[in-house]
PDB file of N, CA and C in Angstrom:
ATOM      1  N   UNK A   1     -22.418  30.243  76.688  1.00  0.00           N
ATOM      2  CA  UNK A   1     -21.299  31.030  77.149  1.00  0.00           C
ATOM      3  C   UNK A   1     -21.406  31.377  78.624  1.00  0.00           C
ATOM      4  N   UNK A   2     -22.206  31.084  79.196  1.00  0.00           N
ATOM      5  CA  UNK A   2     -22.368  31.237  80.770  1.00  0.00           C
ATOM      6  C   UNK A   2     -21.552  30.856  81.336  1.00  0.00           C
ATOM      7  N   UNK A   3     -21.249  31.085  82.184  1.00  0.00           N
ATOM      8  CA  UNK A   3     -19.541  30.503  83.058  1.00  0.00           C
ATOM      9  C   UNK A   3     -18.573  30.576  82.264  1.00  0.00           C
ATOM     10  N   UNK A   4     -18.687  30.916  80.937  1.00  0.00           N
ATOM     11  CA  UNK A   4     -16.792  30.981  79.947  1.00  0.00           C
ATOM     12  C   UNK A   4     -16.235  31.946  80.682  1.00  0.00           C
ATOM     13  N   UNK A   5     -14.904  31.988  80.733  1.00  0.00           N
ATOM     14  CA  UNK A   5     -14.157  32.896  81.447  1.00  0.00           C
ATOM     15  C   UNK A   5     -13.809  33.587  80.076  1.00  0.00           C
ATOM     16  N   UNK A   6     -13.681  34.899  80.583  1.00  0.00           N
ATOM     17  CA  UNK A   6     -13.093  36.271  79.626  1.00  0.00           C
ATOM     18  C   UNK A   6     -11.836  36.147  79.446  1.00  0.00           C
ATOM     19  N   UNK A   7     -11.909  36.594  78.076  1.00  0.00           N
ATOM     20  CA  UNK A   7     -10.061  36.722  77.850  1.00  0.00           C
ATOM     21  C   UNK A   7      -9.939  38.275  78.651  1.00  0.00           C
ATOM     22  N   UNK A   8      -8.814  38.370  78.137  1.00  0.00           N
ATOM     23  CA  UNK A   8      -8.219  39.871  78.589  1.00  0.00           C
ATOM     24  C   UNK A   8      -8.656  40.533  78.403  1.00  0.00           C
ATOM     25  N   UNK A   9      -8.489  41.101  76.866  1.00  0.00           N
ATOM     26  CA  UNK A   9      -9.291  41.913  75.834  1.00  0.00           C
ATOM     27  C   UNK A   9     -11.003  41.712  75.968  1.00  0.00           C
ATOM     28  N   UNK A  10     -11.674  40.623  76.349  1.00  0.00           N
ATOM     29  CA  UNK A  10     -13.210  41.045  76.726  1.00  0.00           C
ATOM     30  C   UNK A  10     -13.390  41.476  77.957  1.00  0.00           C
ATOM     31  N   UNK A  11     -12.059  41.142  78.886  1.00  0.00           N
ATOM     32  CA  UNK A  11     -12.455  42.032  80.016  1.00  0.00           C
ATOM     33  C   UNK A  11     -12.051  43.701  79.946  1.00  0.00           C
ATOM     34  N   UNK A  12     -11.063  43.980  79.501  1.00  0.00           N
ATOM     35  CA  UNK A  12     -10.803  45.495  78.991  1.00  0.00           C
ATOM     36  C   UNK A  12     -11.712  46.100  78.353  1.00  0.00           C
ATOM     37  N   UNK A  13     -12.814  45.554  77.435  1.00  0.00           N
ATOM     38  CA  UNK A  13     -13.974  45.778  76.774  1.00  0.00           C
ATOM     39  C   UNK A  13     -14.604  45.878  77.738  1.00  0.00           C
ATOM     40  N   UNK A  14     -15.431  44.722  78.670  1.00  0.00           N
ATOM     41  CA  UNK A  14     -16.590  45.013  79.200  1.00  0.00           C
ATOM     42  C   UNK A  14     -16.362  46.146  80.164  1.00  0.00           C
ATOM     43  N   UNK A  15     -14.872  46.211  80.935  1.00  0.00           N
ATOM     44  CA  UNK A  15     -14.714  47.094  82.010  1.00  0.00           C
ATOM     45  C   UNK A  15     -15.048  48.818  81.404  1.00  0.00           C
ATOM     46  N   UNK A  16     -13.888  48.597  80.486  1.00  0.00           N
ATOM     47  CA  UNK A  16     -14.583  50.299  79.503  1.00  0.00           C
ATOM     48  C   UNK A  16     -16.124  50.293  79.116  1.00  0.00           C
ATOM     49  N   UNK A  17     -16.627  49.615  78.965  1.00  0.00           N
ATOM     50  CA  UNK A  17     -18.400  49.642  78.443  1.00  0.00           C
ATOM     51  C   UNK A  17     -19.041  50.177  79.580  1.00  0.00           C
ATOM     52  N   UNK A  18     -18.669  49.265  81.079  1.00  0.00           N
ATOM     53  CA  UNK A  18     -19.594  49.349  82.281  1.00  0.00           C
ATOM     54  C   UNK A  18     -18.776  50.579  83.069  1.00  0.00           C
ATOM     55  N   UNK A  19     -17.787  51.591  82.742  1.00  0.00           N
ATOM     56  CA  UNK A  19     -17.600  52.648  83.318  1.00  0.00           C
ATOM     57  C   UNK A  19     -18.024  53.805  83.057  1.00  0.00           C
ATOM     58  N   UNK A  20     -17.894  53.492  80.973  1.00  0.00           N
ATOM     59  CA  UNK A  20     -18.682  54.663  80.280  1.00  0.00           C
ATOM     60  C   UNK A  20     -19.996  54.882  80.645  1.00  0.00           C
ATOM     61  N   UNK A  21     -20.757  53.680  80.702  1.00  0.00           N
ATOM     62  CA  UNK A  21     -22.152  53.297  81.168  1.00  0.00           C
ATOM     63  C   UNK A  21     -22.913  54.182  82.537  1.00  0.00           C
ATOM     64  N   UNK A  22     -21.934  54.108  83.816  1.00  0.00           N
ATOM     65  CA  UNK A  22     -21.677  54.474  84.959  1.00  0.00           C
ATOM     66  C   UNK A  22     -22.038  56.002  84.434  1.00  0.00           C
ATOM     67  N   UNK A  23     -21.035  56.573  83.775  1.00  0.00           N
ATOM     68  CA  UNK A  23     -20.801  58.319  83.482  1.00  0.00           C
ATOM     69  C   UNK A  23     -22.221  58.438  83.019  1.00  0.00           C
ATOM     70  N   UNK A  24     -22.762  58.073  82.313  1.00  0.00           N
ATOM     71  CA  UNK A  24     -24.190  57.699  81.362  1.00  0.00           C
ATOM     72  C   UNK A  24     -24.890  58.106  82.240  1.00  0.00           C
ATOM     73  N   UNK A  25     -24.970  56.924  83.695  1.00  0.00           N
ATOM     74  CA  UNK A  25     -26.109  56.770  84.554  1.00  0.00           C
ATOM     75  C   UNK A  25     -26.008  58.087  85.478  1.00  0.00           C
ATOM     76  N   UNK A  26     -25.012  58.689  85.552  1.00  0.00           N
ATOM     77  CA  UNK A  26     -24.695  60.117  86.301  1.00  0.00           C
ATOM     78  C   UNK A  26     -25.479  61.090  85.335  1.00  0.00           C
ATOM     79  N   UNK A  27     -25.618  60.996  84.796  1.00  0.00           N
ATOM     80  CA  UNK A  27     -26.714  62.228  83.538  1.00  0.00           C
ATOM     81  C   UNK A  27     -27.992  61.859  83.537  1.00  0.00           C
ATOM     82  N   UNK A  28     -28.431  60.760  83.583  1.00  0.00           N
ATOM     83  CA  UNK A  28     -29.631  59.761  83.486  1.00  0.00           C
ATOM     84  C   UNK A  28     -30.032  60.045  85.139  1.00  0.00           C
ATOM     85  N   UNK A  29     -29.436  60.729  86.480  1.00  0.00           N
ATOM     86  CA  UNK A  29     -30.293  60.558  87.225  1.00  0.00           C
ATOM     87  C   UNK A  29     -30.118  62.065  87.464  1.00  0.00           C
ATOM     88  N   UNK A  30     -29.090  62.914  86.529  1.00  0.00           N
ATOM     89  CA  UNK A  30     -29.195  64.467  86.897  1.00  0.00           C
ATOM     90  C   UNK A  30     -30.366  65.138  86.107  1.00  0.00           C
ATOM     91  N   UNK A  31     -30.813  64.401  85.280  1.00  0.00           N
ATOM     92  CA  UNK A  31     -31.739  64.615  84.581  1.00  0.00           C
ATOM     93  C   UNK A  31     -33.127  65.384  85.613  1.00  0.00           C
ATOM     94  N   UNK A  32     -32.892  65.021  86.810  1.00  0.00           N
ATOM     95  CA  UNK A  32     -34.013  65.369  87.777  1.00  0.00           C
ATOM     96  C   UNK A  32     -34.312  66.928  87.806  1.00  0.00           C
ATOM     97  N   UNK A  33     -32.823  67.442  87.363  1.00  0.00           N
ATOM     98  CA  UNK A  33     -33.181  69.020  87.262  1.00  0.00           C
ATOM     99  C   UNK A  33     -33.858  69.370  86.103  1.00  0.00           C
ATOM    100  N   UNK A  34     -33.978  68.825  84.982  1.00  0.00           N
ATOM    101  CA  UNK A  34     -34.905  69.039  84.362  1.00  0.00           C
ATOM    102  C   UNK A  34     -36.285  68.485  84.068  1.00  0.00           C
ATOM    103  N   UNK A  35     -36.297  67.096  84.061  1.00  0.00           N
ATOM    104  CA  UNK A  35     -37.457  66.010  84.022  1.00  0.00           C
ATOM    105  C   UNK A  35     -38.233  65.752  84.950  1.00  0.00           C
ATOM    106  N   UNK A  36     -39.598  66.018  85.249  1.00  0.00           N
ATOM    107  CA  UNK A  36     -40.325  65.223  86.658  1.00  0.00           C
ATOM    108  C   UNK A  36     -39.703  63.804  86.812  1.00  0.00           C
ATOM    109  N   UNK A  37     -40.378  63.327  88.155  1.00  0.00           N
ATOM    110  CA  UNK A  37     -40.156  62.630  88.572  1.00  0.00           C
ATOM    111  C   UNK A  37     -40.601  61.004  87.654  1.00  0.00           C
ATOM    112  N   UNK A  38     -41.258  61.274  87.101  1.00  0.00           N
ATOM    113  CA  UNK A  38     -42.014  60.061  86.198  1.00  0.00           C
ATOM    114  C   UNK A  38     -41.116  59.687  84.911  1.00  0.00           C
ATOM    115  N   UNK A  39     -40.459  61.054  84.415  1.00  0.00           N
ATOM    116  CA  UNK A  39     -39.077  61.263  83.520  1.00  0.00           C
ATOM    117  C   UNK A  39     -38.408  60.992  83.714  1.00  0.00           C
ATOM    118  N   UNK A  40     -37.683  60.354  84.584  1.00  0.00           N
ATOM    119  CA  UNK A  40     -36.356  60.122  85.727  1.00  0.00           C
ATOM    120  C   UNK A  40     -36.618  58.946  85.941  1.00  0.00           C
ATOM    121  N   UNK A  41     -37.931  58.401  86.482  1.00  0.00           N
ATOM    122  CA  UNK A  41     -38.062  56.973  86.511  1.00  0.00           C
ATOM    123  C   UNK A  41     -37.890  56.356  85.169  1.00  0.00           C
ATOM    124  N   UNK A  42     -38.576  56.517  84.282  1.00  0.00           N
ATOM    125  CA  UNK A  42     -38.653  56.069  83.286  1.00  0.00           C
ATOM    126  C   UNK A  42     -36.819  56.219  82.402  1.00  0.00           C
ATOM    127  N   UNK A  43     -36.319  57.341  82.513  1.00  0.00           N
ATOM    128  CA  UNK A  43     -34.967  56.912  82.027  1.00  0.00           C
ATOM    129  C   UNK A  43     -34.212  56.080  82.792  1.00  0.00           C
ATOM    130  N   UNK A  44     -34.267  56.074  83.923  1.00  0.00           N
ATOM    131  CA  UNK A  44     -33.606  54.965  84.974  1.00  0.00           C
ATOM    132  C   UNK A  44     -33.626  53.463  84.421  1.00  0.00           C
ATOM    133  N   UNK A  45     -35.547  53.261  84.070  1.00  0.00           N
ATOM    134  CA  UNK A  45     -35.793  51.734  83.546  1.00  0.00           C
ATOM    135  C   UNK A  45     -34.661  51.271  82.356  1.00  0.00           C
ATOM    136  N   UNK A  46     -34.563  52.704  81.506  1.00  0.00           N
ATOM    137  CA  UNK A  46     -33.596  52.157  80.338  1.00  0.00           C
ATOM    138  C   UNK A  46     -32.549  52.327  80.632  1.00  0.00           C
ATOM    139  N   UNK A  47     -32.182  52.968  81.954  1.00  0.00           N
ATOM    140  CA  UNK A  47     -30.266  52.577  81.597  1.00  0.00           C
ATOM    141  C   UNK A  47     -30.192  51.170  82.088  1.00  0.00           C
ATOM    142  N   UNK A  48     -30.989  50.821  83.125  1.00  0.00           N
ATOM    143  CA  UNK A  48     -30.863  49.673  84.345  1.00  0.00           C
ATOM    144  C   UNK A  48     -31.311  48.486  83.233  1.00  0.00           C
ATOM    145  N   UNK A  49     -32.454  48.526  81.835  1.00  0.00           N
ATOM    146  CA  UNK A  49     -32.397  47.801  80.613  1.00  0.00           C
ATOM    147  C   UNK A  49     -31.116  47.565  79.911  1.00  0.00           C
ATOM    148  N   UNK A  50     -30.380  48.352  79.979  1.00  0.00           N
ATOM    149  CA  UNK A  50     -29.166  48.459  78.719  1.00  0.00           C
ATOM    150  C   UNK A  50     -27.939  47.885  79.635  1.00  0.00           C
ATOM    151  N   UNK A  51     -27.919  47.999  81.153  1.00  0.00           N
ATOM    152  CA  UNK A  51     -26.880  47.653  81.914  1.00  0.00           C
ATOM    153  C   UNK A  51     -27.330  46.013  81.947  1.00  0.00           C
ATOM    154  N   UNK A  52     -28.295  45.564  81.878  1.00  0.00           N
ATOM    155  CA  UNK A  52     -29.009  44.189  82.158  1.00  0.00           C
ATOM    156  C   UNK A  52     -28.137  43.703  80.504  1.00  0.00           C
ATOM    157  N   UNK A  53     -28.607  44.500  79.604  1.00  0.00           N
ATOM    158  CA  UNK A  53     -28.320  44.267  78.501  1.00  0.00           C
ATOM    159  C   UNK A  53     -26.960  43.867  77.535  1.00  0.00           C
ATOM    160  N   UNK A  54     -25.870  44.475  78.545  1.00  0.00           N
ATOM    161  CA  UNK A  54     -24.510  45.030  78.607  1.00  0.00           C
ATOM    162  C   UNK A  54     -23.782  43.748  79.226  1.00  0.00           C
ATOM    163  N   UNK A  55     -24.764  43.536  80.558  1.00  0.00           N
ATOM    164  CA  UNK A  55     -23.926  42.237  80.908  1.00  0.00           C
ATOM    165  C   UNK A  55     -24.356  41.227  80.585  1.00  0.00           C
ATOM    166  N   UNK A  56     -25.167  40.465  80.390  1.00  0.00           N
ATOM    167  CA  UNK A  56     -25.529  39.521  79.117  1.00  0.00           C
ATOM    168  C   UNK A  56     -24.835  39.092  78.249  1.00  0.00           C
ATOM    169  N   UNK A  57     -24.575  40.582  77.481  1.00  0.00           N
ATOM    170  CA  UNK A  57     -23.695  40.650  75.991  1.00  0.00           C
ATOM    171  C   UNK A  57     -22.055  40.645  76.506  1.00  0.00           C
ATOM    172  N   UNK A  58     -21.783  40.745  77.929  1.00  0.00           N
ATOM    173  CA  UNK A  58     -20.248  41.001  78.251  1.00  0.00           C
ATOM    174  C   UNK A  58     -19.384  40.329  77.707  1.00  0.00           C
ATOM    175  N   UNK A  59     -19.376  38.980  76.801  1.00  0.00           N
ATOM    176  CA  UNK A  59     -18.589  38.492  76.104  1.00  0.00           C
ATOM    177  C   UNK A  59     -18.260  38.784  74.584  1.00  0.00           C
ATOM    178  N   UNK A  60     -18.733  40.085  73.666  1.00  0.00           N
ATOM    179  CA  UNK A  60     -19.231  40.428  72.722  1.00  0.00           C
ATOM    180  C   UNK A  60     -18.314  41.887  73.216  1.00  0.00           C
ATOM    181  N   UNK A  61     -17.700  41.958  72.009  1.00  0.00           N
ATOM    182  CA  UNK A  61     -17.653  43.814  71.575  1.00  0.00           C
ATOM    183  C   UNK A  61     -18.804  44.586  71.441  1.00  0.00           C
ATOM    184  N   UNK A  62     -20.126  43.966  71.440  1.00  0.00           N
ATOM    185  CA  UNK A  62     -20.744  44.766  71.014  1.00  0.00           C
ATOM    186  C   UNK A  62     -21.589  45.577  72.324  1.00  0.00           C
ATOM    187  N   UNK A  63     -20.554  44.889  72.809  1.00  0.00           N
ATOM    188  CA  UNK A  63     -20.782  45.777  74.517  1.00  0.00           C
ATOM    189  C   UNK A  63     -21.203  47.130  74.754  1.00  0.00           C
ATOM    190  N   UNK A  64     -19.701  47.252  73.839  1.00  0.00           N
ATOM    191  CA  UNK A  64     -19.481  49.117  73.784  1.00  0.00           C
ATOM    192  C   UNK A  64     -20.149  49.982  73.042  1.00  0.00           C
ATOM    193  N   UNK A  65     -21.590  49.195  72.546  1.00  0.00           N
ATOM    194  CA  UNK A  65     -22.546  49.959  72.130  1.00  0.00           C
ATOM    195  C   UNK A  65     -23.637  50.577  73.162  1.00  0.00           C
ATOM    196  N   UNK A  66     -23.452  49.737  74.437  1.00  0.00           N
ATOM    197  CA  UNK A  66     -24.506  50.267  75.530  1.00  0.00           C
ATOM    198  C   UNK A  66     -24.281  51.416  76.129  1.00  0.00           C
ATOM    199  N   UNK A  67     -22.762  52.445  76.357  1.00  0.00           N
ATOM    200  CA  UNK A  67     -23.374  53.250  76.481  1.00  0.00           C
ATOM    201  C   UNK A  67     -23.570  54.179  75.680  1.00  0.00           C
ATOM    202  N   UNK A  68     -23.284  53.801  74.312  1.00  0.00           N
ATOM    203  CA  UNK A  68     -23.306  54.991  73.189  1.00  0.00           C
ATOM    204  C   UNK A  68     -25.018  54.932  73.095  1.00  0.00           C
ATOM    205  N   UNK A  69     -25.342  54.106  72.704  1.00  0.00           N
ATOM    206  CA  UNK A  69     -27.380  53.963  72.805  1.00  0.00           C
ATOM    207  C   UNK A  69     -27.708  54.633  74.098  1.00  0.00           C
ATOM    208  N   UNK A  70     -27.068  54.767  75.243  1.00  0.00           N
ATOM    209  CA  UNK A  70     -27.707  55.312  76.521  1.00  0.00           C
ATOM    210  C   UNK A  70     -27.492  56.769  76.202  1.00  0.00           C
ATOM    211  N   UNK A  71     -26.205  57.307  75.650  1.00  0.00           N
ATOM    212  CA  UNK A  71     -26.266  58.495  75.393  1.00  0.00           C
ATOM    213  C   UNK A  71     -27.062  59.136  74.406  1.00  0.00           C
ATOM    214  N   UNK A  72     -27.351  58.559  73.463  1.00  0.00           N
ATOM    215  CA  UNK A  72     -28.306  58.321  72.568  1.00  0.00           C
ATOM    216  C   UNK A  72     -29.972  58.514  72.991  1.00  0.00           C
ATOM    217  N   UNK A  73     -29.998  57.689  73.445  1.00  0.00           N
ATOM    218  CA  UNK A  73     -31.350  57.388  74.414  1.00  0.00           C
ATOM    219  C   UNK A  73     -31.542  58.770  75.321  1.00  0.00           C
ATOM    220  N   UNK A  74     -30.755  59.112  75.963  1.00  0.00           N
ATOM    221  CA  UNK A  74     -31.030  60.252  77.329  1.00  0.00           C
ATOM    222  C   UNK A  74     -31.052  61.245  76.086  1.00  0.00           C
ATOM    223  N   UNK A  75     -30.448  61.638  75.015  1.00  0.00           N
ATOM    224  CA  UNK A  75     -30.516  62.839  74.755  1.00  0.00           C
ATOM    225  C   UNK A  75     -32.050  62.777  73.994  1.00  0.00           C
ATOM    226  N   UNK A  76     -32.369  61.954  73.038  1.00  0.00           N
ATOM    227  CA  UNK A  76     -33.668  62.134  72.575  1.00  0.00           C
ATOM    228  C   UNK A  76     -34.549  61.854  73.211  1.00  0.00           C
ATOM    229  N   UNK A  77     -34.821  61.439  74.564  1.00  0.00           N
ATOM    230  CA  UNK A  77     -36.009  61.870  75.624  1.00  0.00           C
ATOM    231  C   UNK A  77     -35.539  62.843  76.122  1.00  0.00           C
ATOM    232  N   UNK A  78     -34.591  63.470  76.512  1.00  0.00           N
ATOM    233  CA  UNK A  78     -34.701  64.793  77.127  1.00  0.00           C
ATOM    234  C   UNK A  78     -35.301  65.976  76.240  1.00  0.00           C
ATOM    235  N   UNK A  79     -34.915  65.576  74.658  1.00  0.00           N
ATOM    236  CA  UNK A  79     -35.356  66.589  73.613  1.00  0.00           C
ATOM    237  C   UNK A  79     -37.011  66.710  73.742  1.00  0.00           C
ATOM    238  N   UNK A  80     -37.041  65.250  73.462  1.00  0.00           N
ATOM    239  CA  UNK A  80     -38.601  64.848  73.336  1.00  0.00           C
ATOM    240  C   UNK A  80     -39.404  65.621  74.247  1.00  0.00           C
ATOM    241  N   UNK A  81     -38.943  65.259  75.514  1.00  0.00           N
ATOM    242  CA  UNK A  81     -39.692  66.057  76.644  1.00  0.00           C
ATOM    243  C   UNK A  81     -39.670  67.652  77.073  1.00  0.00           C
ATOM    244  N   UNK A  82     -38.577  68.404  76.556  1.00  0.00           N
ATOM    245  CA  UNK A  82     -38.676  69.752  76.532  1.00  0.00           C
ATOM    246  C   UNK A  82     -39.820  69.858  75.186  1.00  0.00           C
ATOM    247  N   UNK A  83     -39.798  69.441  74.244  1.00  0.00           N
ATOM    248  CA  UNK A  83     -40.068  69.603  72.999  1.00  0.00           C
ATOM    249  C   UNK A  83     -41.450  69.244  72.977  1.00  0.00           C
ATOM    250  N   UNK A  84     -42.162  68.119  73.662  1.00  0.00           N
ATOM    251  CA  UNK A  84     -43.128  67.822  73.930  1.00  0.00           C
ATOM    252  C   UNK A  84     -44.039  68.274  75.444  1.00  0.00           C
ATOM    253  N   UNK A  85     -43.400  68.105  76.546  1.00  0.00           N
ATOM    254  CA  UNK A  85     -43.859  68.196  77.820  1.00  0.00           C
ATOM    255  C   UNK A  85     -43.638  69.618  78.155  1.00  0.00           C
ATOM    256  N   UNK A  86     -42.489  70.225  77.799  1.00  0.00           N
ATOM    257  CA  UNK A  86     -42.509  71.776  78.287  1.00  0.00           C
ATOM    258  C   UNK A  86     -41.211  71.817  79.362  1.00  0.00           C
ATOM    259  N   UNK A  87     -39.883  70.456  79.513  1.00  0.00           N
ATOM    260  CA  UNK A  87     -39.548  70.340  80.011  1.00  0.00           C
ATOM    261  C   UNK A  87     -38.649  71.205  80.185  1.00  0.00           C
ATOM    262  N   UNK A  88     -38.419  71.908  81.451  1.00  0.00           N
ATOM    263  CA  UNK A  88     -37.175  73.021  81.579  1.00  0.00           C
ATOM    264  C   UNK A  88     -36.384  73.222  82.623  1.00  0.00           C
ATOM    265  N   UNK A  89     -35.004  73.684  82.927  1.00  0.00           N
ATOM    266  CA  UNK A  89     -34.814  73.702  84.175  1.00  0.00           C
ATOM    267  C   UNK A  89     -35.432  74.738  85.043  1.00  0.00           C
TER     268      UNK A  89
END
């Protein structure tokens, strides 16, 4: 599928996936007010994983699972890490 061109509808998909995604990555780097710096890197690796991941899959509905897993993802390491590390603002 490399070089297939998108229909309409997979581009209306991927475009909504990679904007929600975007809003995602705005939480994923505000995270700094609560998470050290090593916390922040490390959620960065997985959105910048799931965006790698996202466009790959851009011909697939199942697009619009990347940023629901990112929201997913940021909230149970942020839990983890108050819950575990002592993380607070």
């Amino acid at each position: 599928m490399a070089g297939a061109k998108m229909s309409a509808g997979q581009l209306v998909i991927f475009i909504l996936a990679a904007a929600l995604h975007l809003v995602a990555g705005y939480f994923y780097l505000a995270s700094g007010l609560v998470a050290p710096l090593w916390g922040v890197a490390l959620l960065m690796l997985i959105w910048l994983a799931l965006a790698v991941w996202g466009y790959r899959n851009r011909h697939r509905p199942l697009v619009l699972l990347v940023p629901v897993v990112a929201a997913v993802a940021w909230f149970v390491i942020l839990t983890a890490g108050e819950t575990l590390f002592g993380w607070t603002p």
